[in-house]
C-alpha atoms as a PDB file:
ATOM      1  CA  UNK A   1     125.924  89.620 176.191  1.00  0.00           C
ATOM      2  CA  UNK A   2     124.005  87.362 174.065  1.00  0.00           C
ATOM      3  CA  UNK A   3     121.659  86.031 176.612  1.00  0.00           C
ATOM      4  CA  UNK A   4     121.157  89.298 177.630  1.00  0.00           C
ATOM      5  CA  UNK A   5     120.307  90.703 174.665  1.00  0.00           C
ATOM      6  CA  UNK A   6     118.038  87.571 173.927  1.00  0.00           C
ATOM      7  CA  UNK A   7     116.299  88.095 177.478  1.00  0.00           C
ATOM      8  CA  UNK A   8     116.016  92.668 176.502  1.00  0.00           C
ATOM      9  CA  UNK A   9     113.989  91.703 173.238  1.00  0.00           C
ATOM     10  CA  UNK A  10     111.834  88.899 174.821  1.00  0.00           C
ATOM     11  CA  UNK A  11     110.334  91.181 177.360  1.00  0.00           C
ATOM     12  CA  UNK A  12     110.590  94.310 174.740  1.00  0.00           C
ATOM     13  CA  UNK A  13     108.361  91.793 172.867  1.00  0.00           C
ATOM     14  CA  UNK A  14     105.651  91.165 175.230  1.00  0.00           C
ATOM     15  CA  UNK A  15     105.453  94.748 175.664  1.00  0.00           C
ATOM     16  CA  UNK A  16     104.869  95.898 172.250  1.00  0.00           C
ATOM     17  CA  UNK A  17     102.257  93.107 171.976  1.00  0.00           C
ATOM     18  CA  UNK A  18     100.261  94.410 174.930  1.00  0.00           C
ATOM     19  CA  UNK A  19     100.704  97.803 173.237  1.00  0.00           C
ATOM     20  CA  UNK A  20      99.111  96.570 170.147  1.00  0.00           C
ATOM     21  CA  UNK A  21      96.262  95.007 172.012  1.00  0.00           C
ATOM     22  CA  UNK A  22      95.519  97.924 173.996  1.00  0.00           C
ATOM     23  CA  UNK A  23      95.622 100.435 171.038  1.00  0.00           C
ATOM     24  CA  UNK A  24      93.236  97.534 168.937  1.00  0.00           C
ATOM     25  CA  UNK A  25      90.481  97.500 171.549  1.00  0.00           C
ATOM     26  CA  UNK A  26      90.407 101.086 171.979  1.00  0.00           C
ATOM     27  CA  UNK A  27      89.945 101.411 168.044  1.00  0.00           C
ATOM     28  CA  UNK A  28      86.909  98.765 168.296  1.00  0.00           C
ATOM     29  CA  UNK A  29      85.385 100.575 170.940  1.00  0.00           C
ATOM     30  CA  UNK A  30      86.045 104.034 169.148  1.00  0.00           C
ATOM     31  CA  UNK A  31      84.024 102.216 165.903  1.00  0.00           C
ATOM     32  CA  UNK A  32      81.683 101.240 168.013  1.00  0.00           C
ATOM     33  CA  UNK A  33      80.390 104.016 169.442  1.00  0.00           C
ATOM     34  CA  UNK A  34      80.677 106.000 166.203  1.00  0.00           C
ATOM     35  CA  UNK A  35      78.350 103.465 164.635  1.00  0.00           C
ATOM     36  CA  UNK A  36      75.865 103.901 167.302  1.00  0.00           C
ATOM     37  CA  UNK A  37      75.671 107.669 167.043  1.00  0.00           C
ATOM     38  CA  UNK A  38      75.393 106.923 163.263  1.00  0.00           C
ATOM     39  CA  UNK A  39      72.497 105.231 164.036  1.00  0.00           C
ATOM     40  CA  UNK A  40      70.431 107.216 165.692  1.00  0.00           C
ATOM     41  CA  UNK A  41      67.785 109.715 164.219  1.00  0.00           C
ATOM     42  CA  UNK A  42      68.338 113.022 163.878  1.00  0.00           C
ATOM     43  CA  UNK A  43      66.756 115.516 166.039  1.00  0.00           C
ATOM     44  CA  UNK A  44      63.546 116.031 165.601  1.00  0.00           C
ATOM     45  CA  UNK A  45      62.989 112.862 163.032  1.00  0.00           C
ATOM     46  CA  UNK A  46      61.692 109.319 163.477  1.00  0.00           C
ATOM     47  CA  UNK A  47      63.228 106.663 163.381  1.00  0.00           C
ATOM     48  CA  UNK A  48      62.244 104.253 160.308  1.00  0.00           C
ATOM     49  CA  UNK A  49      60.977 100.906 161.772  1.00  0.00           C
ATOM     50  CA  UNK A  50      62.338  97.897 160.666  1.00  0.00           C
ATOM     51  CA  UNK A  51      60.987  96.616 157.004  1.00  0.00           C
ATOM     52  CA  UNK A  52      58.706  93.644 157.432  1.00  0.00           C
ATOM     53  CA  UNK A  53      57.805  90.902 155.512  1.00  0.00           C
ATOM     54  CA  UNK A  54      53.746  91.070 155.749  1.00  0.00           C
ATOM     55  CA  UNK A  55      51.043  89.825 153.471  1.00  0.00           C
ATOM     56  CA  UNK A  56      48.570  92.814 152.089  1.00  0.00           C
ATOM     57  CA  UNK A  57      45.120  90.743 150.737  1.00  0.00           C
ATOM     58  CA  UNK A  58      43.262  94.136 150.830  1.00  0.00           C
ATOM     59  CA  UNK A  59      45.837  94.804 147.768  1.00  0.00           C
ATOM     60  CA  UNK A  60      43.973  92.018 145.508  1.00  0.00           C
ATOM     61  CA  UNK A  61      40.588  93.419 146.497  1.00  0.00           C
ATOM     62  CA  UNK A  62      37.433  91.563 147.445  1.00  0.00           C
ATOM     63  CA  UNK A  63      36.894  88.505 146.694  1.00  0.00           C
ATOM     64  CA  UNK A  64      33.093  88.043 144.886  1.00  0.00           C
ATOM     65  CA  UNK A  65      31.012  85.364 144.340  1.00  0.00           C
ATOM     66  CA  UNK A  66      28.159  85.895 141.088  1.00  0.00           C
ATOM     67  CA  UNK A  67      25.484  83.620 141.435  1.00  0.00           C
ATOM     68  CA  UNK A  68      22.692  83.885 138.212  1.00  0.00           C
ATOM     69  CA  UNK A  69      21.460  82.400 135.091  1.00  0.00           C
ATOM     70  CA  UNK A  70      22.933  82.718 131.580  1.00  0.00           C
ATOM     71  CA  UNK A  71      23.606  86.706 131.764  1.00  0.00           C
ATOM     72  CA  UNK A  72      25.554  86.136 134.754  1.00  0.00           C
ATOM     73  CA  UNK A  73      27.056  83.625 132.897  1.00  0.00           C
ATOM     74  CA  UNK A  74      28.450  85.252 129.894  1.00  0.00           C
ATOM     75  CA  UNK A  75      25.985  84.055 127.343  1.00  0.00           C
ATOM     76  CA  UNK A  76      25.974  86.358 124.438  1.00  0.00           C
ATOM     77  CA  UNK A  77      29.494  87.744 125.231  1.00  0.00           C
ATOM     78  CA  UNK A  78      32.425  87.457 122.386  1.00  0.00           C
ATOM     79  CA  UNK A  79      34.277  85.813 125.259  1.00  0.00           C
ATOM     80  CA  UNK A  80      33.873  85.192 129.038  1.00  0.00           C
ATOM     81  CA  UNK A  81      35.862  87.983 129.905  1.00  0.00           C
ATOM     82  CA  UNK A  82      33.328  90.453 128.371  1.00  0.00           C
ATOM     83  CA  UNK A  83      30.742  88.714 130.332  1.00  0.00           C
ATOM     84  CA  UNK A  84      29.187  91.609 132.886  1.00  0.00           C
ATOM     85  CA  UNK A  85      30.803  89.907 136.317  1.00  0.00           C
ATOM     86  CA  UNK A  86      34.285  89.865 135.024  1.00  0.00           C
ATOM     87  CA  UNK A  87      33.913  93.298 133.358  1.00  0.00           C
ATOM     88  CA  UNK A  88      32.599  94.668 136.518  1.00  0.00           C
ATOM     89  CA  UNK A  89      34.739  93.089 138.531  1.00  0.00           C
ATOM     90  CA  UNK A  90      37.216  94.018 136.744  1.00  0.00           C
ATOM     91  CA  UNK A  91      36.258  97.496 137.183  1.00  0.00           C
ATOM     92  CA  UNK A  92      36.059  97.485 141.302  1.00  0.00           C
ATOM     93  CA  UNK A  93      39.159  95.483 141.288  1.00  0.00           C
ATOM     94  CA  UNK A  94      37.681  92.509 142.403  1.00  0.00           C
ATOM     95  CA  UNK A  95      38.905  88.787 142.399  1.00  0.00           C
ATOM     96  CA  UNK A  96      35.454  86.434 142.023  1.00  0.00           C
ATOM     97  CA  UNK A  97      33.749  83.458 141.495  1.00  0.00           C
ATOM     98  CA  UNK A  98      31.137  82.969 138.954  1.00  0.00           C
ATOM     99  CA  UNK A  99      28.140  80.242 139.565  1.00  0.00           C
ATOM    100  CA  UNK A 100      25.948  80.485 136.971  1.00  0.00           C
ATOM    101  CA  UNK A 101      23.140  78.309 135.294  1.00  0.00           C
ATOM    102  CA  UNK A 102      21.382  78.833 131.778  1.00  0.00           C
ATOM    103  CA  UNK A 103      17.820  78.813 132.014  1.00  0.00           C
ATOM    104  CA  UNK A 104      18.113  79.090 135.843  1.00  0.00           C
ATOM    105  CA  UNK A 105      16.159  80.867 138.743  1.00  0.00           C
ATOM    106  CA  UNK A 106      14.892  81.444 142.174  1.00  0.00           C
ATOM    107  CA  UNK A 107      12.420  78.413 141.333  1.00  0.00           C
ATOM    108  CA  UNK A 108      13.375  77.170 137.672  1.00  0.00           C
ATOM    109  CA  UNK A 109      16.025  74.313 136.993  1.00  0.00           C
ATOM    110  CA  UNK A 110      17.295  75.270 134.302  1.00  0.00           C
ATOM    111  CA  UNK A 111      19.874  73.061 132.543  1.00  0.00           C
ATOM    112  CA  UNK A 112      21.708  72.380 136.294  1.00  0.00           C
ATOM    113  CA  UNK A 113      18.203  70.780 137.257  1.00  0.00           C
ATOM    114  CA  UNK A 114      17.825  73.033 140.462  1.00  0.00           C
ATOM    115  CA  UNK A 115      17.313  76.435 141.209  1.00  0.00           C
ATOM    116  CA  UNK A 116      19.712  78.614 143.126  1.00  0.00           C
ATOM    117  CA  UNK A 117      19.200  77.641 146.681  1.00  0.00           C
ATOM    118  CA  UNK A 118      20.800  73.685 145.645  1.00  0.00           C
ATOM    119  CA  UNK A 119      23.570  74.624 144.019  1.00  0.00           C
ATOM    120  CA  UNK A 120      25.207  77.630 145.925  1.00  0.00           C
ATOM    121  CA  UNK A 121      28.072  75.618 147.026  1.00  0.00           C
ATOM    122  CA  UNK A 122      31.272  76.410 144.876  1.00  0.00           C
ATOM    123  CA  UNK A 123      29.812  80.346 145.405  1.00  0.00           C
ATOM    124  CA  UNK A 124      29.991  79.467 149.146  1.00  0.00           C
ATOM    125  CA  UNK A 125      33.262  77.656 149.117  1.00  0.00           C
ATOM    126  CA  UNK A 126      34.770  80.554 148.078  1.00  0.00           C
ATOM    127  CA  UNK A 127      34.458  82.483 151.142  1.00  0.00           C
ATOM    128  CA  UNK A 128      33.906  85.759 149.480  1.00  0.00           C
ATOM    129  CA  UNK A 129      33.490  88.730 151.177  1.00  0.00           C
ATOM    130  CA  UNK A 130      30.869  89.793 148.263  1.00  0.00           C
ATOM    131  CA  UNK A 131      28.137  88.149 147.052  1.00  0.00           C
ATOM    132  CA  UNK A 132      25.931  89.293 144.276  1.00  0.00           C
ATOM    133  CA  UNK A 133      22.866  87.340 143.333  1.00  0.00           C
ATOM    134  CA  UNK A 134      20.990  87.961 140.046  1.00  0.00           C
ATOM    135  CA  UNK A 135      18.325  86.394 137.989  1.00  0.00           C
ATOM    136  CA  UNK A 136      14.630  86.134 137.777  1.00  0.00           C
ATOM    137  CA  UNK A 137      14.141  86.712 134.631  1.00  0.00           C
ATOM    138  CA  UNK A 138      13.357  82.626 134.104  1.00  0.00           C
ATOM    139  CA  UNK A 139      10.838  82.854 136.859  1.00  0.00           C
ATOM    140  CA  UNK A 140       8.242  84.447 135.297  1.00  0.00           C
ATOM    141  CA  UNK A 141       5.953  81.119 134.815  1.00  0.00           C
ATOM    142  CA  UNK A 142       5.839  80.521 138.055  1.00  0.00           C
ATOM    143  CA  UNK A 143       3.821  82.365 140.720  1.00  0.00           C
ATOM    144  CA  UNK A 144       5.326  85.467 142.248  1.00  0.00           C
ATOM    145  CA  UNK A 145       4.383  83.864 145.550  1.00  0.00           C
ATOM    146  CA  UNK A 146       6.935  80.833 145.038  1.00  0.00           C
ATOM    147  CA  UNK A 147       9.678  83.229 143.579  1.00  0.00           C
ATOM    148  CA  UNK A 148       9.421  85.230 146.983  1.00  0.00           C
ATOM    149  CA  UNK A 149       9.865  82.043 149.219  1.00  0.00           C
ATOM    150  CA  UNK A 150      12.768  80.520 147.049  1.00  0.00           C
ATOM    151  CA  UNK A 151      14.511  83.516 146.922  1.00  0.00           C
ATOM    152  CA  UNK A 152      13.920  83.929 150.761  1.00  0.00           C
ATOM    153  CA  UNK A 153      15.520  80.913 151.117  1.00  0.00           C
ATOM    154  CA  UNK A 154      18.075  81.231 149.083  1.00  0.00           C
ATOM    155  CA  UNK A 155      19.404  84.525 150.769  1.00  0.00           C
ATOM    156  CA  UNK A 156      18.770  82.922 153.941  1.00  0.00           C
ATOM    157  CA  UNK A 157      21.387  80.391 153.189  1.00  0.00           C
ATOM    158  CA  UNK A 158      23.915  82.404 151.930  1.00  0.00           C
ATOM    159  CA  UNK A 159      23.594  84.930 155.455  1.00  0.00           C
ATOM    160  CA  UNK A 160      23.571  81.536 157.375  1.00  0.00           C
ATOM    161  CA  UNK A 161      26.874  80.588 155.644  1.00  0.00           C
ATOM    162  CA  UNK A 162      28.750  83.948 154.926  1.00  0.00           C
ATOM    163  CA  UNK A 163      27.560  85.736 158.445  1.00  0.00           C
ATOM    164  CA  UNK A 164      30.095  88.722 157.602  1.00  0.00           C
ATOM    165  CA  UNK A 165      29.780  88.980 153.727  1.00  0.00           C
ATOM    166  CA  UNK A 166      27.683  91.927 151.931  1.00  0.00           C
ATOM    167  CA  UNK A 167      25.160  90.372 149.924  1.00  0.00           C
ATOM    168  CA  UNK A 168      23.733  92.396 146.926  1.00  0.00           C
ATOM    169  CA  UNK A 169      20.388  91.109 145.011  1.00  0.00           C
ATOM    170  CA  UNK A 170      19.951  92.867 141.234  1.00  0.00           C
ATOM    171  CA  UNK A 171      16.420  93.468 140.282  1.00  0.00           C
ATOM    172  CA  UNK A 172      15.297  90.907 137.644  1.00  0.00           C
ATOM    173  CA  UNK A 173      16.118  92.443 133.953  1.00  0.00           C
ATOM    174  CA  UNK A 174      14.366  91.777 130.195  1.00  0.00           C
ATOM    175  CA  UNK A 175      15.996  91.935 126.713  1.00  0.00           C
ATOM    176  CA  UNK A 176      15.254  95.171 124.600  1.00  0.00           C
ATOM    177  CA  UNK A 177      12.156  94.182 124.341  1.00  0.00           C
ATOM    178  CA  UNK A 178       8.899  95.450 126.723  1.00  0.00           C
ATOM    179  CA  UNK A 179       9.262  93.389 129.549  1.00  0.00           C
ATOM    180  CA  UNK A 180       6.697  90.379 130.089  1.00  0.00           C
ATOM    181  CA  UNK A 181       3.888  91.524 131.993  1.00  0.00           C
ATOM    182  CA  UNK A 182       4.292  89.032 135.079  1.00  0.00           C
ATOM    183  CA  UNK A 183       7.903  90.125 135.301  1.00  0.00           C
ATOM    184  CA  UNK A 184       7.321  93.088 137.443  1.00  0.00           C
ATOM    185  CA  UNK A 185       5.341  90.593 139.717  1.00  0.00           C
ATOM    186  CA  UNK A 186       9.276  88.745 139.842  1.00  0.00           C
ATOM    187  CA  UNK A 187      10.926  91.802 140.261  1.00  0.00           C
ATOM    188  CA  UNK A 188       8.714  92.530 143.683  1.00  0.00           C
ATOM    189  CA  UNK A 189       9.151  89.189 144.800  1.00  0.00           C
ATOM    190  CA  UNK A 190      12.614  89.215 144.559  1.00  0.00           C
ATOM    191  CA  UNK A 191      12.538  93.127 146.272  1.00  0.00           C
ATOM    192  CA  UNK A 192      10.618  91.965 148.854  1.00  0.00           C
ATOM    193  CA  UNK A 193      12.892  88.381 149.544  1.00  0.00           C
ATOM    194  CA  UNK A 194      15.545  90.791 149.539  1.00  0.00           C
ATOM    195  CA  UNK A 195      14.224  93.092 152.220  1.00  0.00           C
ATOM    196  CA  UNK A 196      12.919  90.183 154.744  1.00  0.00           C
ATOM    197  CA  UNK A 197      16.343  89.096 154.636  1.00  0.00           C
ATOM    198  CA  UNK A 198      18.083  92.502 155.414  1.00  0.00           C
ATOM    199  CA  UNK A 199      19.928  92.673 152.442  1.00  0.00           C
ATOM    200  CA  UNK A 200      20.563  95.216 149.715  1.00  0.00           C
ATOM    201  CA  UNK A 201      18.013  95.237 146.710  1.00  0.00           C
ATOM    202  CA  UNK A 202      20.276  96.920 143.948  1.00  0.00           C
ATOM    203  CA  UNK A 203      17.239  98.229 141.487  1.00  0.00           C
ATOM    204  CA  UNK A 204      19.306  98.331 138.418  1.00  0.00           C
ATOM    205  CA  UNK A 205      16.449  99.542 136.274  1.00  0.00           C
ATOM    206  CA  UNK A 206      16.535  98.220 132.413  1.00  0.00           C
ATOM    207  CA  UNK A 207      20.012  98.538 130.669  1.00  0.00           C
ATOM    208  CA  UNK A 208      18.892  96.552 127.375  1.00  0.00           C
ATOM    209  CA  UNK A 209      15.422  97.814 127.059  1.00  0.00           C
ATOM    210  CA  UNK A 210      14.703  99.469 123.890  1.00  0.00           C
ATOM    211  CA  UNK A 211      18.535  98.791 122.480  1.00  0.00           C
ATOM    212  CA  UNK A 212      18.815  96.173 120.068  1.00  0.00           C
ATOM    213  CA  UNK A 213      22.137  97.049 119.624  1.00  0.00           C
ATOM    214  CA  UNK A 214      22.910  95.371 122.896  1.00  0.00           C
ATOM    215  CA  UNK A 215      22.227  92.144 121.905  1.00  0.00           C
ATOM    216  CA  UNK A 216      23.831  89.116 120.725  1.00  0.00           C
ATOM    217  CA  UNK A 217      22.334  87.430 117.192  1.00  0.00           C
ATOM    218  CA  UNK A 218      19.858  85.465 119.230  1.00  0.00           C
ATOM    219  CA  UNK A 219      17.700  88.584 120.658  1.00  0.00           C
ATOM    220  CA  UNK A 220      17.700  87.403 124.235  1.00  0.00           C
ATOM    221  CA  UNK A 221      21.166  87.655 125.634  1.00  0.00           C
ATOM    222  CA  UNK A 222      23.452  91.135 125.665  1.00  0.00           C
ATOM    223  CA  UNK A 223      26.047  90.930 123.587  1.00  0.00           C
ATOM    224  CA  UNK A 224      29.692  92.755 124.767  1.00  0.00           C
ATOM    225  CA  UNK A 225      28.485  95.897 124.840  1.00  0.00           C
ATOM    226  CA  UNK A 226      25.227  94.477 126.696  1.00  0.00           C
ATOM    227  CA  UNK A 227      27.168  92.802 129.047  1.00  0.00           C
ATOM    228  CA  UNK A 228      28.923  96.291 129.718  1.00  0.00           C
ATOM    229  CA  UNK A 229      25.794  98.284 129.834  1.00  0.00           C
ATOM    230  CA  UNK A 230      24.626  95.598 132.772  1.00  0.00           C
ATOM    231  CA  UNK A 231      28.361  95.735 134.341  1.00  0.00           C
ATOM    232  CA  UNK A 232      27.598  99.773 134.672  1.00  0.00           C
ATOM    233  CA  UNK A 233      24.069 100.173 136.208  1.00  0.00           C
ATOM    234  CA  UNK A 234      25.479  97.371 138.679  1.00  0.00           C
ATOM    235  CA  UNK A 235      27.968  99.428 139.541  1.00  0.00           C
ATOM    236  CA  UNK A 236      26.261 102.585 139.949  1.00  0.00           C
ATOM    237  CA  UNK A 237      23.427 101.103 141.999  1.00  0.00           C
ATOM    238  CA  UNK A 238      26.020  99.906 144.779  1.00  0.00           C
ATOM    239  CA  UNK A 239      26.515 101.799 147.449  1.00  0.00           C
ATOM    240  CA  UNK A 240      29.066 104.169 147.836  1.00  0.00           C
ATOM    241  CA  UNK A 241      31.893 102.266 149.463  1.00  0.00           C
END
């Protein structure tokens, strides 16, 4: 009796354990599908694709290089971030570089003791996609002739290096006062470097002339609200993007 009863339960056991199994897997299976069918996009939707992990540069905006004298430089300006590149860059949304050299020019050393076509390499370095040149206001003692040809080559070198960037070349500006007589014989130079080279002459008229409320105590460089008046006929001579 007690061997049999011993022998009843062990196979009664194996049974209820392949019971248990059986009803276990069809539960999984059961899950399984329902999760599928959860899964799937309704009728007439899309499905949404899987969230990636991508960088976005277009997000920070174009990187720009300045290359000028003392104006591009900030001179005048309560601080560097009211100098006209940052303002203006500021304004496009740009991320930039800022190469700049008091007293500097297409021809004239300056205090870096060369003009722009010898020291364009931090500007160039930077890889920007933007580059906008400015200047010539230092260049007026020298002869129109030998602003044209340094500022040829100075474009030339920048195309040569940045193949893909957009280069952008401000006409040379004066303080509030009338502008020097051979300055219009820069600004030509300058136009016509700018054209050889195939690239954009930005004719950003006067901002400061006939407003000495635009400059700093020393009558020469714009002061903040100079700097912002140059910032905003910059940005309304480029072309619409």
């Amino acid at each position: 009796m007690g061997n049999g009863f011993v022998a009843w339960f062990a196979r009664s056991y194996k049974g209820i354990i392949v019971v248990l199994v059986a009803i276990m897997a069809i539960m999984m299976v059961v899950l399984a599908t329902q999760h599928v069918n959860d899964s799937k996009p309704a009728a007439g939707a899309e499905a949404s694709p899987v969230p990636t992990l991508t960088s976005a540069p277009h997000q920070l905006g174009d990187k720009v290089a300045f290359i000028g004298d003392s104006y591009t430089g900030g001179t005048g300006a309560t601080d560097k971030s009211k100098a006209f590149p940052q303002v203006l860059a500021d304004k496009e949304g740009w991320r930039f570089t800022i190469v700049a050299c008091g007293g500097g020019g297409y021809v004239n050393p300056g205090n870096c003791g060369s003009a722009y076509q010898d020291h364009l390499a931090e500007a160039l370095d930077a890889k920007p996609s933007i580059v906008i040149i400015s200047g010539g206001r230092n260049d007026t003692t020298f002869p129109a002739e030998q602003v044209r040809a340094n500022a040829a080559t100075t474009l030339q070198r920048v195309k040569d290096a940045l193949p893909d960037a957009k280069i952008y070349v401000t006409s040379p500006v004066w303080d509030d006062d009338a502008p020097s007589t051979k300055l219009a014989g820069v600004q030509d130079a300058v136009k016509s470097a700018a054209e050889a080279a195939d690239v954009d002459y930005l004719d950003i008229g006067e901002p400061l002339h006939g407003h000495p409320e635009l400059l700093s105590a020393d009558s020469v460089h714009p002061n903040d609200d100079g700097h912002a008046a140059i910032a905003t006929a910059i940005a309304e001579a480029l072309p619409a993007s």
